[in-house]
Structure formats: structure tokens, C-alpha cells
PDB file of N, CA and C in Angstrom:
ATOM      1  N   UNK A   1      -9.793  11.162   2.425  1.00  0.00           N
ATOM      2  CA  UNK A   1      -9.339   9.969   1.751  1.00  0.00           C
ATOM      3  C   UNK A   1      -7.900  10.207   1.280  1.00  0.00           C
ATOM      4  N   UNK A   2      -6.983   9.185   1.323  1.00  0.00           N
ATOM      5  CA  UNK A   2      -5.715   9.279   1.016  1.00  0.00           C
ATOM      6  C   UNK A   2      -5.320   7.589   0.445  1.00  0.00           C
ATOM      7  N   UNK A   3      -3.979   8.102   0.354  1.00  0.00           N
ATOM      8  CA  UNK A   3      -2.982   6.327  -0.247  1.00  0.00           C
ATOM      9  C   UNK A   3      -1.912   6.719   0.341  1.00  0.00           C
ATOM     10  N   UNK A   4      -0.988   5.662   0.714  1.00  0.00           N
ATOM     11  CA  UNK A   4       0.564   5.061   0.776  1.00  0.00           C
ATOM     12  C   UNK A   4       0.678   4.064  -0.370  1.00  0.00           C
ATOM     13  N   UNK A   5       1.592   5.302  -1.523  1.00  0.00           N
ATOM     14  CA  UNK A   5       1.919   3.892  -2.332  1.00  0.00           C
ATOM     15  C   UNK A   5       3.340   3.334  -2.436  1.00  0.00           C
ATOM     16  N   UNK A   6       3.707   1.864  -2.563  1.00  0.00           N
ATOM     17  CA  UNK A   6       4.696   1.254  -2.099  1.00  0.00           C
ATOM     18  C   UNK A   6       5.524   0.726  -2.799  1.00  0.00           C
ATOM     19  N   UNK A   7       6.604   0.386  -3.392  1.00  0.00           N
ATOM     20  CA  UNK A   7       7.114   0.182  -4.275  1.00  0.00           C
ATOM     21  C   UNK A   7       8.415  -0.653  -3.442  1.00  0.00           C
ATOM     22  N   UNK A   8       8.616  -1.957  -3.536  1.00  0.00           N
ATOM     23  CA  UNK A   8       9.611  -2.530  -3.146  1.00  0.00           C
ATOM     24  C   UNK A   8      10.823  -2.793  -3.756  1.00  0.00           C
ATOM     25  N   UNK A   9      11.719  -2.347  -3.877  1.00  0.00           N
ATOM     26  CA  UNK A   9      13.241  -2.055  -5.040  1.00  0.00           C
ATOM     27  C   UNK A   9      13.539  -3.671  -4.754  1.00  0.00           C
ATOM     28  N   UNK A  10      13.709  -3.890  -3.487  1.00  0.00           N
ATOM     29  CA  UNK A  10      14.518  -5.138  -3.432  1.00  0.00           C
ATOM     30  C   UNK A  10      14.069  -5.917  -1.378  1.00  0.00           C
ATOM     31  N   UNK A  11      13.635  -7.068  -1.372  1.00  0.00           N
ATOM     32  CA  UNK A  11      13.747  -7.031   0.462  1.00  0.00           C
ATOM     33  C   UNK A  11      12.825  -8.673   0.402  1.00  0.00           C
ATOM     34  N   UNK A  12      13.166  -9.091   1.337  1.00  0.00           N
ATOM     35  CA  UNK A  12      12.195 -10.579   1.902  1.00  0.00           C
ATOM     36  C   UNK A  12      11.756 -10.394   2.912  1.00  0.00           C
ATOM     37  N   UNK A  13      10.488 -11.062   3.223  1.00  0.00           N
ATOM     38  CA  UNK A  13      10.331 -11.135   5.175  1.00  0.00           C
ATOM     39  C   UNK A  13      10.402 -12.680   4.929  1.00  0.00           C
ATOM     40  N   UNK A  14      11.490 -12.666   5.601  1.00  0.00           N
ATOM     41  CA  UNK A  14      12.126 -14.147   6.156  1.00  0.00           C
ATOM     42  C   UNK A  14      12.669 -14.772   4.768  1.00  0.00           C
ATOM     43  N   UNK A  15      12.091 -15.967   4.006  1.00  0.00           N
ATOM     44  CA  UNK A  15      13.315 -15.999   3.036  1.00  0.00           C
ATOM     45  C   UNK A  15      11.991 -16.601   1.478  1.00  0.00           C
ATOM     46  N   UNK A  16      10.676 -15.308   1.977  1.00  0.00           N
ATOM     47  CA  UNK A  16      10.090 -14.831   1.069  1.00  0.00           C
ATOM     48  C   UNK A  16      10.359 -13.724   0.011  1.00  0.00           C
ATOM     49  N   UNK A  17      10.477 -13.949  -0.809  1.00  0.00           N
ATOM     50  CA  UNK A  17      11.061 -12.843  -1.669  1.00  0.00           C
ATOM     51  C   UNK A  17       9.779 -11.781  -2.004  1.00  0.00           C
ATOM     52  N   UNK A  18      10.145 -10.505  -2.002  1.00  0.00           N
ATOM     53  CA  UNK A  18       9.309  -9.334  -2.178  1.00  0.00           C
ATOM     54  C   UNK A  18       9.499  -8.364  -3.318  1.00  0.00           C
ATOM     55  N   UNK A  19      10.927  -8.639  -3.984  1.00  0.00           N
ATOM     56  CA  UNK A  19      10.830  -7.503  -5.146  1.00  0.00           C
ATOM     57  C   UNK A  19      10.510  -6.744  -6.157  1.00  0.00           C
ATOM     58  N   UNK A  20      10.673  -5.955  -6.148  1.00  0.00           N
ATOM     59  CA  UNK A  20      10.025  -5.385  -7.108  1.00  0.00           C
ATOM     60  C   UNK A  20       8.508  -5.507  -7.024  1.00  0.00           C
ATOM     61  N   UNK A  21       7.607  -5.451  -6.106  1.00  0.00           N
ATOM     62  CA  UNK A  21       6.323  -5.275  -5.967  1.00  0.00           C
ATOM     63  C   UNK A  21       5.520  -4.070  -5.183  1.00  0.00           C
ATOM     64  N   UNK A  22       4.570  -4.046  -6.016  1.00  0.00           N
ATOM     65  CA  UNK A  22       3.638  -2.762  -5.520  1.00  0.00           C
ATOM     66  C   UNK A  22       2.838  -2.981  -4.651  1.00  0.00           C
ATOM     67  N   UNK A  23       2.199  -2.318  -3.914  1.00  0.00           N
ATOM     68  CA  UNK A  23       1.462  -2.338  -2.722  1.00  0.00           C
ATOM     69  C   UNK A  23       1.114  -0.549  -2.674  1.00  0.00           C
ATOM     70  N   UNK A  24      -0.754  -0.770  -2.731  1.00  0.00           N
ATOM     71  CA  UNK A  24      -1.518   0.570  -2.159  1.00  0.00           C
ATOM     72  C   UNK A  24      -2.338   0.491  -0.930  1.00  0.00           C
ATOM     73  N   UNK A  25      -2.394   0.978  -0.086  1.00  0.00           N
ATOM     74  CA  UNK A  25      -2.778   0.990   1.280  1.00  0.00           C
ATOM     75  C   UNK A  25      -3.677   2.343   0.921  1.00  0.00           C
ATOM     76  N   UNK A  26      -4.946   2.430   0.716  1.00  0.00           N
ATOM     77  CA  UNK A  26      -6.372   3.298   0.254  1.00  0.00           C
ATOM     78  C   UNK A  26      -6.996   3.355   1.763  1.00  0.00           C
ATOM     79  N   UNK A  27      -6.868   5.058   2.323  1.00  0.00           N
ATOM     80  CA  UNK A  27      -7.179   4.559   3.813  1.00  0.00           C
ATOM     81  C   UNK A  27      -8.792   6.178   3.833  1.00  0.00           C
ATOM     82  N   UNK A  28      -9.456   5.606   4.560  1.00  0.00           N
ATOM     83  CA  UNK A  28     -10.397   7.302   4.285  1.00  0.00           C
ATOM     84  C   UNK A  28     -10.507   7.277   6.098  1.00  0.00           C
ATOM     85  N   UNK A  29      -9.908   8.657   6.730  1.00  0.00           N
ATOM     86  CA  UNK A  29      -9.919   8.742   7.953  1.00  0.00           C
ATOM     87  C   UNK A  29     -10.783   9.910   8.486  1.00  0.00           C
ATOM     88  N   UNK A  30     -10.977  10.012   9.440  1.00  0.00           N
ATOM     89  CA  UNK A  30     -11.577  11.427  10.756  1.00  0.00           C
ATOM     90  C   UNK A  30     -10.654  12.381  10.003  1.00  0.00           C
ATOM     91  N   UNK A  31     -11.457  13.304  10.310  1.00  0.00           N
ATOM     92  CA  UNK A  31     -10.787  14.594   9.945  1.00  0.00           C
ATOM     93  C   UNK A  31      -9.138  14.888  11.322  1.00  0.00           C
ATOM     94  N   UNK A  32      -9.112  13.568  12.206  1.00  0.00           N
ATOM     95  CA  UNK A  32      -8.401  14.330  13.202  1.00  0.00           C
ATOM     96  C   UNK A  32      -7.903  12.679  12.726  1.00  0.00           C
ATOM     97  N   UNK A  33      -6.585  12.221  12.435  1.00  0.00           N
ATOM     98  CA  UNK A  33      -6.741  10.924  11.963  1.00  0.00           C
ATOM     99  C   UNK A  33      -5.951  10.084  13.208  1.00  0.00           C
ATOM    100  N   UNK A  34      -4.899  11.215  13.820  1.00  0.00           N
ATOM    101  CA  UNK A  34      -4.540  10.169  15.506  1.00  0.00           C
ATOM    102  C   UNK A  34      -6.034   9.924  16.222  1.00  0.00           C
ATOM    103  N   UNK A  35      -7.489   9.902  16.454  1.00  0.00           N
ATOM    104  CA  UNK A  35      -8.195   9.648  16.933  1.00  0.00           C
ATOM    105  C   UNK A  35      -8.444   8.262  16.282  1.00  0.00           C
ATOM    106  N   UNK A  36      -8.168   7.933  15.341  1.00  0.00           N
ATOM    107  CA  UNK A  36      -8.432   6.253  15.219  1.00  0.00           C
ATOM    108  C   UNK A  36      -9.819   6.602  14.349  1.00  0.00           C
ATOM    109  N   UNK A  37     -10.304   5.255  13.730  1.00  0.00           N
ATOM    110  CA  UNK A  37     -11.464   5.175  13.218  1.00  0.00           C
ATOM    111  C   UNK A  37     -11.195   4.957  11.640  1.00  0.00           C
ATOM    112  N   UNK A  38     -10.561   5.134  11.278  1.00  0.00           N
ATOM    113  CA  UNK A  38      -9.834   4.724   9.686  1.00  0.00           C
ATOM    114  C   UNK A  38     -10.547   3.648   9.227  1.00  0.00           C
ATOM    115  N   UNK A  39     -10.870   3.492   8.043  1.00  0.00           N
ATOM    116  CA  UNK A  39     -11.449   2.253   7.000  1.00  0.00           C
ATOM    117  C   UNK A  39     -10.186   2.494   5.923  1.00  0.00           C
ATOM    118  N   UNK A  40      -9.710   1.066   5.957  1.00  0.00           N
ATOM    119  CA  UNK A  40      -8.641   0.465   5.161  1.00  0.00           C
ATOM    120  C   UNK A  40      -8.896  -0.549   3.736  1.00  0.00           C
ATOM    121  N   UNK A  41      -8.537  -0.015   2.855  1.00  0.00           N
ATOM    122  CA  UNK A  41      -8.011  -0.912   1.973  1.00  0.00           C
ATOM    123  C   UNK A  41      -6.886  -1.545   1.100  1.00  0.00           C
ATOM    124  N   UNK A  42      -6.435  -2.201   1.434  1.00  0.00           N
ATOM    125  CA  UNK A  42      -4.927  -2.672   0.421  1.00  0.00           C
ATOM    126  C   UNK A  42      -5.004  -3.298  -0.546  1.00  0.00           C
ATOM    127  N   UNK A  43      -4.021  -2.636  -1.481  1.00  0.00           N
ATOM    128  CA  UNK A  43      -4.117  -3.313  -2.543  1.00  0.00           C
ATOM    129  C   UNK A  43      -2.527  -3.761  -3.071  1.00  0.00           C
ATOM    130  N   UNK A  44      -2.820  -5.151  -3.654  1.00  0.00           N
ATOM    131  CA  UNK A  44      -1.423  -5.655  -3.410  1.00  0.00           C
ATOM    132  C   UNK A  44      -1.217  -6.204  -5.358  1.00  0.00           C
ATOM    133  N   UNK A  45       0.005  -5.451  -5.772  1.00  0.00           N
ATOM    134  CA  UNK A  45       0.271  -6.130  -7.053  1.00  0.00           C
ATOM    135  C   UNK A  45      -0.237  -7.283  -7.411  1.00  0.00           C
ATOM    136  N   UNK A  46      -1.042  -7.750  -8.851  1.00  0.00           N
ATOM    137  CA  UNK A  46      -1.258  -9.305  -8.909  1.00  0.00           C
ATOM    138  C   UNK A  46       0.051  -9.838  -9.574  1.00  0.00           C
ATOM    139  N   UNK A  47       1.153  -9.283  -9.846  1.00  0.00           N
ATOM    140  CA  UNK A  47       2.075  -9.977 -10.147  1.00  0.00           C
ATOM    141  C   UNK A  47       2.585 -10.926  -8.639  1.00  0.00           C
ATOM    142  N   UNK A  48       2.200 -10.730  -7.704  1.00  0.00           N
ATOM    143  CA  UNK A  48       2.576 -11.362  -6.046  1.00  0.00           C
ATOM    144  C   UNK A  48       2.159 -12.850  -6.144  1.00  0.00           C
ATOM    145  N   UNK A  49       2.659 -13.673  -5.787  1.00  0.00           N
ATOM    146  CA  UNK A  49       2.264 -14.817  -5.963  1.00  0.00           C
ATOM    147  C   UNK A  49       1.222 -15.295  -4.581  1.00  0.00           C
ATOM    148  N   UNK A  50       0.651 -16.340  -3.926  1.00  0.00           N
ATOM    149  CA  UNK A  50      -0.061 -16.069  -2.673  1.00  0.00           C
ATOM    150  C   UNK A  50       1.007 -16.226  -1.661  1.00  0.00           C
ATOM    151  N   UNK A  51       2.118 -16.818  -1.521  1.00  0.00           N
ATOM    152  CA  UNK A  51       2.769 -16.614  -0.392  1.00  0.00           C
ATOM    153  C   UNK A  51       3.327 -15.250  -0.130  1.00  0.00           C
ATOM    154  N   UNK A  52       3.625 -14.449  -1.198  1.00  0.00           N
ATOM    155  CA  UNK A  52       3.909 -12.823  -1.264  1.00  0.00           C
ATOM    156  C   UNK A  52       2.798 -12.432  -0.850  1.00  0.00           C
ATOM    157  N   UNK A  53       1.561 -12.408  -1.448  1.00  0.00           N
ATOM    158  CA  UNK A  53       0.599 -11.719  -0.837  1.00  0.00           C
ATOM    159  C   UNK A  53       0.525 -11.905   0.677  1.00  0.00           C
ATOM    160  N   UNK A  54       0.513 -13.470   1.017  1.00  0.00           N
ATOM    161  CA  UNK A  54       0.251 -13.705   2.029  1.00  0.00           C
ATOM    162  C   UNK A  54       1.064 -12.661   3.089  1.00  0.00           C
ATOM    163  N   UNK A  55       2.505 -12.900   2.547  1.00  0.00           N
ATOM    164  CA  UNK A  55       3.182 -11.973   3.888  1.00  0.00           C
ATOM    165  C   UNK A  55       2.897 -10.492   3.349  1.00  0.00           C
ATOM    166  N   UNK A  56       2.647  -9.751   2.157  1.00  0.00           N
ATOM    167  CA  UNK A  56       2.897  -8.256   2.237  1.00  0.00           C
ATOM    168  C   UNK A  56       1.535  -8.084   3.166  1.00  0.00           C
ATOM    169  N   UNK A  57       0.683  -8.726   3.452  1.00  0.00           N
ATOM    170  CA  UNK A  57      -0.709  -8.478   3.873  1.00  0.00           C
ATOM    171  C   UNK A  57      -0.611  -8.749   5.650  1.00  0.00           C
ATOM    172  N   UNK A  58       0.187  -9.692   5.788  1.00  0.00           N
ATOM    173  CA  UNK A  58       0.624  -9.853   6.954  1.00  0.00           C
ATOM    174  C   UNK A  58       1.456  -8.485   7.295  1.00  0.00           C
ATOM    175  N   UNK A  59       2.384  -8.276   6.978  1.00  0.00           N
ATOM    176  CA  UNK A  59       3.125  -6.768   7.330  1.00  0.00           C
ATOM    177  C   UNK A  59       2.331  -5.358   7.475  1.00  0.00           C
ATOM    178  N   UNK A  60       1.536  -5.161   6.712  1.00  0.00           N
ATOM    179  CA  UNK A  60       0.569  -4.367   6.871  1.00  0.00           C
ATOM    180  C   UNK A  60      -0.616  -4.493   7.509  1.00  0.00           C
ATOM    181  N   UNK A  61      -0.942  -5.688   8.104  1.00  0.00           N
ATOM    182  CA  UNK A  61      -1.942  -5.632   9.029  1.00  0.00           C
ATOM    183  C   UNK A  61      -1.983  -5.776  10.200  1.00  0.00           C
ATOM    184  N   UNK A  62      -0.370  -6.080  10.744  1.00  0.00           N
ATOM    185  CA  UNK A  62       0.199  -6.457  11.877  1.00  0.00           C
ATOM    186  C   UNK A  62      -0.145  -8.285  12.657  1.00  0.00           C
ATOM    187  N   UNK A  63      -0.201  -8.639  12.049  1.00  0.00           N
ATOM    188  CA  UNK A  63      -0.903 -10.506  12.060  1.00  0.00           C
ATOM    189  C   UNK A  63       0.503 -11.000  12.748  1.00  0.00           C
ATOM    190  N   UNK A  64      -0.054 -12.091  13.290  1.00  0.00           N
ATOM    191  CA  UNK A  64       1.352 -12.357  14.672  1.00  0.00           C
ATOM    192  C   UNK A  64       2.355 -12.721  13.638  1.00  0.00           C
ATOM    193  N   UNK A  65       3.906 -12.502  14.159  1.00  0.00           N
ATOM    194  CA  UNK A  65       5.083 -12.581  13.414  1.00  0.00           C
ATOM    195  C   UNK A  65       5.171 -11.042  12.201  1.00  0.00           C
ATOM    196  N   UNK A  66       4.434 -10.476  11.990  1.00  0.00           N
ATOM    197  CA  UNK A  66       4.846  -9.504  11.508  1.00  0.00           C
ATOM    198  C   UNK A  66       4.361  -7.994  12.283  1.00  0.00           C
ATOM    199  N   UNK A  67       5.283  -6.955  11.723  1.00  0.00           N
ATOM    200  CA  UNK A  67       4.694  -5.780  12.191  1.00  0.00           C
ATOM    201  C   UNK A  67       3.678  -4.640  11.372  1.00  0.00           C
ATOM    202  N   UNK A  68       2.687  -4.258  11.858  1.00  0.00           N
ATOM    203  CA  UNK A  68       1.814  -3.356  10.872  1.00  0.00           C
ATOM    204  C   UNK A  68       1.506  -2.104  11.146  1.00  0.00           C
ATOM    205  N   UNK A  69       1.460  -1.191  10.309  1.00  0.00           N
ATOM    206  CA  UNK A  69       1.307   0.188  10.252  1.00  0.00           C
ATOM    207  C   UNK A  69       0.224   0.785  10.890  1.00  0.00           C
ATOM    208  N   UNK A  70      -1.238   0.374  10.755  1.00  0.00           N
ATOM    209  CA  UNK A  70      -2.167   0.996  11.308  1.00  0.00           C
ATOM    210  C   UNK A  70      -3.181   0.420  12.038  1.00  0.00           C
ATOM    211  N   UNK A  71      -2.675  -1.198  12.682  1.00  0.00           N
ATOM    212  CA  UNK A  71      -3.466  -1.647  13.329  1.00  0.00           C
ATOM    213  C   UNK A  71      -4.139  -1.725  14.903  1.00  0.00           C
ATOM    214  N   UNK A  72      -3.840  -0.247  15.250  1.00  0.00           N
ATOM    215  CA  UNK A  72      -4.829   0.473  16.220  1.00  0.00           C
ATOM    216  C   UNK A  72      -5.671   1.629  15.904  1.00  0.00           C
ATOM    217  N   UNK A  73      -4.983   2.044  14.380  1.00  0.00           N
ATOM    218  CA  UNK A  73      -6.187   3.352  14.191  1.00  0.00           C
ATOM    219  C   UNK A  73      -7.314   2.765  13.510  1.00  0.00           C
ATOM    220  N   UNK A  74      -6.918   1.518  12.965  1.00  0.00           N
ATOM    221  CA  UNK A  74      -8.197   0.917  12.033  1.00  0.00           C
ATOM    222  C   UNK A  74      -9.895   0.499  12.664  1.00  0.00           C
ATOM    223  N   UNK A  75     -10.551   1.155  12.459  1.00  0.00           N
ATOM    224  CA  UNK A  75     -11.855   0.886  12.645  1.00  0.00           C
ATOM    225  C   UNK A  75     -12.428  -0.283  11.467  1.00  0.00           C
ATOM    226  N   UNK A  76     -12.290  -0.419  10.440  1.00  0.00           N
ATOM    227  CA  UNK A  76     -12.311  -1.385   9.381  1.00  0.00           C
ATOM    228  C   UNK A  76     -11.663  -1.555   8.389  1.00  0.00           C
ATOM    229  N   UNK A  77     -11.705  -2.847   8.204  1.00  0.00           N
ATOM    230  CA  UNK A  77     -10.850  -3.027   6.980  1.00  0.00           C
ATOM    231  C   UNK A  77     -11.339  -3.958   5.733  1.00  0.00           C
ATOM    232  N   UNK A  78     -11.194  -3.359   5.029  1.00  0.00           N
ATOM    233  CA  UNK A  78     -12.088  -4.231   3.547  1.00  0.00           C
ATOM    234  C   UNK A  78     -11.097  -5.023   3.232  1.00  0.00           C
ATOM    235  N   UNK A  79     -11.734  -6.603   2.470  1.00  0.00           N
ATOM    236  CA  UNK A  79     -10.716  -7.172   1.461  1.00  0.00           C
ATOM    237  C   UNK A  79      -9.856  -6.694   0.891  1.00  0.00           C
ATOM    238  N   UNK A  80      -9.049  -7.502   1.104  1.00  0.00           N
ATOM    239  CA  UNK A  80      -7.474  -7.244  -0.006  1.00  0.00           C
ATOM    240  C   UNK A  80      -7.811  -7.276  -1.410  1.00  0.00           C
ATOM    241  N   UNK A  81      -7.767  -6.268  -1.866  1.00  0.00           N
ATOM    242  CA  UNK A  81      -7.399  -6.612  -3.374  1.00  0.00           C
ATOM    243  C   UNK A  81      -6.171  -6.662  -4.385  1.00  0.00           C
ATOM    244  N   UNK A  82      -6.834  -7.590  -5.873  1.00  0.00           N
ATOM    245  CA  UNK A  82      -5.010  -7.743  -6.259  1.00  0.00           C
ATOM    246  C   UNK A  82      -5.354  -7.271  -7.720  1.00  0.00           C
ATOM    247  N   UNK A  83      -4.574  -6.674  -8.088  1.00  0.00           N
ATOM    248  CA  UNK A  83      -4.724  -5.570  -9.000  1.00  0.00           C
ATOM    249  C   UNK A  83      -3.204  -5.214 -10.189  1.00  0.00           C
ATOM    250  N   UNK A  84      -3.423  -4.660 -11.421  1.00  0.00           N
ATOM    251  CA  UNK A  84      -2.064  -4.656 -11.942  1.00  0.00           C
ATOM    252  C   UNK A  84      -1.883  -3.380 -10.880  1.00  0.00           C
ATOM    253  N   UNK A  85      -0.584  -3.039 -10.292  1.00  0.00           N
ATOM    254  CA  UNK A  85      -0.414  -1.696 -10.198  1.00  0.00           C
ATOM    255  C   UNK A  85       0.738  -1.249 -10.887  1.00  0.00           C
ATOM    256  N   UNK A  86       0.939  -0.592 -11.513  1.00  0.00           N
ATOM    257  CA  UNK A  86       2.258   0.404 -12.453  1.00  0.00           C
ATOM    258  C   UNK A  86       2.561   1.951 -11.596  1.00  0.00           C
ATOM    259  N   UNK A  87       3.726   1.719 -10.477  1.00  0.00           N
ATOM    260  CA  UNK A  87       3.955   2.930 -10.230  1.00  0.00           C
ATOM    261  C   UNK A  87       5.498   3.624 -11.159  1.00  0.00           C
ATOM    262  N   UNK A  88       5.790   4.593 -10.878  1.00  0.00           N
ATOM    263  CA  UNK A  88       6.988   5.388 -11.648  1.00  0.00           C
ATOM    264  C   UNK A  88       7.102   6.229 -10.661  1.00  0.00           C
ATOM    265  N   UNK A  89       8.407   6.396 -10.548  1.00  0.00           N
ATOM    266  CA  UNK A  89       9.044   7.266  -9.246  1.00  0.00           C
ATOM    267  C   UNK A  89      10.014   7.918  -9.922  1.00  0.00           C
ATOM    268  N   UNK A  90      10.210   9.230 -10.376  1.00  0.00           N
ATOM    269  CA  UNK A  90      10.906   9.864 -10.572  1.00  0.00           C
ATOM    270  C   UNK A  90      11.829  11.179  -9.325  1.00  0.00           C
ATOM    271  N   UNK A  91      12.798  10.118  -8.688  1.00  0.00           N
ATOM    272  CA  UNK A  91      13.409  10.641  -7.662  1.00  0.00           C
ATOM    273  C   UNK A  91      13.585  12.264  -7.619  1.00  0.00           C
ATOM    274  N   UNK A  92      14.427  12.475  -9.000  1.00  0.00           N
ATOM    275  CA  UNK A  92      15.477  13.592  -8.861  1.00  0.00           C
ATOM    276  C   UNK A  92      13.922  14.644  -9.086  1.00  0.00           C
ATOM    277  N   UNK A  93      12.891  14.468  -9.164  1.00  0.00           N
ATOM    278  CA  UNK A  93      12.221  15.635  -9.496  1.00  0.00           C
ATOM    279  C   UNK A  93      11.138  15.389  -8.230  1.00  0.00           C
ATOM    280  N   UNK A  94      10.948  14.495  -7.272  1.00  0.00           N
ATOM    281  CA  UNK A  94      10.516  14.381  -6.419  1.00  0.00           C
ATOM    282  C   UNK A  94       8.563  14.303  -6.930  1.00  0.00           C
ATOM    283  N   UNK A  95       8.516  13.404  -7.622  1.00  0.00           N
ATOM    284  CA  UNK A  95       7.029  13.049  -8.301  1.00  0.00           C
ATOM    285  C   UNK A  95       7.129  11.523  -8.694  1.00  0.00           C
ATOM    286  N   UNK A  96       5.412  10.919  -8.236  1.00  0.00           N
ATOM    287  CA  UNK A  96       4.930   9.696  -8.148  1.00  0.00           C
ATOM    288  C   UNK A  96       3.879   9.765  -9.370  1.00  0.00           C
ATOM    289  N   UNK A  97       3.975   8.927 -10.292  1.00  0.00           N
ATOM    290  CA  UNK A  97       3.234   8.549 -10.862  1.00  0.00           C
ATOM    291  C   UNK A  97       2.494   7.143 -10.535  1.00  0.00           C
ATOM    292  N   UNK A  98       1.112   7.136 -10.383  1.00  0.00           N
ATOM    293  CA  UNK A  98       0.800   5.859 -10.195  1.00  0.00           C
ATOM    294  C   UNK A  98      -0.693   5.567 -10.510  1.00  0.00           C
ATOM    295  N   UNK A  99      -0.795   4.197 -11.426  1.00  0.00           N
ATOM    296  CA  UNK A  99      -1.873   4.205 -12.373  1.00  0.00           C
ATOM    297  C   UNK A  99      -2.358   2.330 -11.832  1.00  0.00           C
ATOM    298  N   UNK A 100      -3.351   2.125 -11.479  1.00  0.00           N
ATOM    299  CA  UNK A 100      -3.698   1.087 -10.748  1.00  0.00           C
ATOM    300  C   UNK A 100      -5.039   0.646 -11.911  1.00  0.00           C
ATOM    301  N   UNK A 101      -4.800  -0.477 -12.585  1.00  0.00           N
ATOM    302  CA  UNK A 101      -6.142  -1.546 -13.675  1.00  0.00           C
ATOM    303  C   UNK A 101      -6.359  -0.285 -14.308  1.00  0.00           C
ATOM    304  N   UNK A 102      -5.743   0.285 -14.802  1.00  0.00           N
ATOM    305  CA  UNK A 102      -5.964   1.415 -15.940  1.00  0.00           C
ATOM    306  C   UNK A 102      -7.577   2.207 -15.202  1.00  0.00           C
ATOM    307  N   UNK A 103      -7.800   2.344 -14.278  1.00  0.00           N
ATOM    308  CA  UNK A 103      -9.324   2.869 -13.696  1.00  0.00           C
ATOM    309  C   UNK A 103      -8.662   4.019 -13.281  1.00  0.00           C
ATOM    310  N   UNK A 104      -7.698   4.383 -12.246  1.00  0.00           N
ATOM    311  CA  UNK A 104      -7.763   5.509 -11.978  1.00  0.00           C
ATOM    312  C   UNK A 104      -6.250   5.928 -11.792  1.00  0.00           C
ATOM    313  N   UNK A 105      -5.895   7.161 -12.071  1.00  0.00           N
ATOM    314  CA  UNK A 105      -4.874   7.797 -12.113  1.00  0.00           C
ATOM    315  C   UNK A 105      -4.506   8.341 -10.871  1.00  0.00           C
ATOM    316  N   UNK A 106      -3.063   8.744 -10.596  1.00  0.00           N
ATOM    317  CA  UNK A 106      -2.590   9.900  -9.444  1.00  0.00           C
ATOM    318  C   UNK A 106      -1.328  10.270  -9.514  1.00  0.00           C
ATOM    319  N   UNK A 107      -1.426  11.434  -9.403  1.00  0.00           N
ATOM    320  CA  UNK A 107      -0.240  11.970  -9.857  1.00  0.00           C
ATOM    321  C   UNK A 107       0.284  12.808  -8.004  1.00  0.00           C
ATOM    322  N   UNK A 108       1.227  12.651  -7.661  1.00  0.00           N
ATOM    323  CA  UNK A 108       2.218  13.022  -6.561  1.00  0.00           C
ATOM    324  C   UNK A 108       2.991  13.666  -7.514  1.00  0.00           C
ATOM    325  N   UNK A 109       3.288  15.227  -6.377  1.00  0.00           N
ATOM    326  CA  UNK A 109       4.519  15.889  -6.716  1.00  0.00           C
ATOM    327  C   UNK A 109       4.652  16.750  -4.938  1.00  0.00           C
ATOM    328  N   UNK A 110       6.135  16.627  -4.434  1.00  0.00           N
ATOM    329  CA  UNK A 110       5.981  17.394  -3.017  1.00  0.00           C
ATOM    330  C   UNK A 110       5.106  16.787  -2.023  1.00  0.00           C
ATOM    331  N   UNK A 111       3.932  17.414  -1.904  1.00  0.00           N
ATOM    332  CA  UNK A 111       3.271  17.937  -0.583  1.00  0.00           C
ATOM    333  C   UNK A 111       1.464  17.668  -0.856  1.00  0.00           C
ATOM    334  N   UNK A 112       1.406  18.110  -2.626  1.00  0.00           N
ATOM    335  CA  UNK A 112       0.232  17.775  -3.299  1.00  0.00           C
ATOM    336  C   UNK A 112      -0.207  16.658  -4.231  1.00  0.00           C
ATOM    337  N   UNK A 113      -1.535  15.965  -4.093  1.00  0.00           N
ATOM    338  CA  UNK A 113      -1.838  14.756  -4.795  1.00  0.00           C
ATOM    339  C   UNK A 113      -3.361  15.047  -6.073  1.00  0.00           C
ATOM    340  N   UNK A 114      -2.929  14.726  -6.687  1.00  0.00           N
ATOM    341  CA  UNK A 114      -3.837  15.382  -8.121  1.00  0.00           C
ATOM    342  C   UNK A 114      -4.724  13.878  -8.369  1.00  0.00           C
TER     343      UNK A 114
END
């Protein structure tokens, strides 16, 4: 089990605005994970309004007009969920803080996820 968590500084797809929003992509794969078979879940800031959701969900799932990250390794994919997410990125020390509906914590530093 793993995450991609996402943090948008600034960007639109097309002349949807995206900033400043979070996005977690919760993926549990094969122990060999280029073999495909992945169960997906995303989770998309509820600060997103539905046309934001609409497209960050489109980008990540690869839905016609946009492009998506894992939509040949995916064996399933659960509902979207929308969630507070609060990440913190502290560049210069190379560590992710990120705390999703106050339920569960994760801490990134490097290479390791706590």
C-alpha cells in the first residue's frame, strides 16, 4: 500500500482553475507493481468545487480529453472521495507532512514513509 500526494502551487486544465489544491491518489499494488492489478483510490480536497473535482478526477483517471497516470495498471478503482486534506512541504529539508479529516497521519522524509 502506498500514496502520491499532490499539492497544486498554481495551474488550470483549460481555463478551470486548480490552485492551491490537494489531491491523494491511495493505491495498494502486486508486490511486482509494472504487472498491473492495482486498486485505486483518490482523494480530492473538499475545498474543490465540482467542476475542479470534475477535471482533477478526469486527469487522474485518464477520461477522454485528459491524460492519466495509472489507467492501464488499474485493476479497480473505488469512489472518489472529498475530504479536508492539509499537506506541508517543507522543501529545503526534503519532508512531507500530510494529515487528511484529522483520521490519519504521514509523515515523508527522503526515501521513507512513517
Amino acid at each position: 500500500m502506498g500514496h502520491w500526494s499532490i499539492h497544486i502551487d498554481e495551474g488550470e486544465f483549460g481555463d478551470i482553475a486548480l490552485t492551491d489544491l490537494n489531491v491523494i491518489i491511495l493505491y495498494d499494488t502486486p508486490q511486482l507493481m509494472f504487472n498491473g492489478g492495482w486498486i485505486e483510490t483518490i482523494y480530492i480536497d473538499e475545498r474543490a468545487n465540482e467542476t475542479q473535482r470534475q477535471a482533477i478526477e478526469g486527469i487522474l483517471t485518464g477520461r477522454p480529453a485528459a491524460l492519466g497516470h495509472s489507467q492501464p495498471v488499474c485493476r479497480e478503482r473505488n469512489a472518489t472521495r472529498y475530504l479536508p486534506i492539509h499537506l506541508r512541504i517543507r522543501a529545503a529539508k526534503n519532508v512531507c507532512g500530510l494529515m487528511v479529516s484529522s483520521t490519519r497521519q504521514s509523515k515523508t522524509s527522503g526515501d521513507k514513509t512513517e
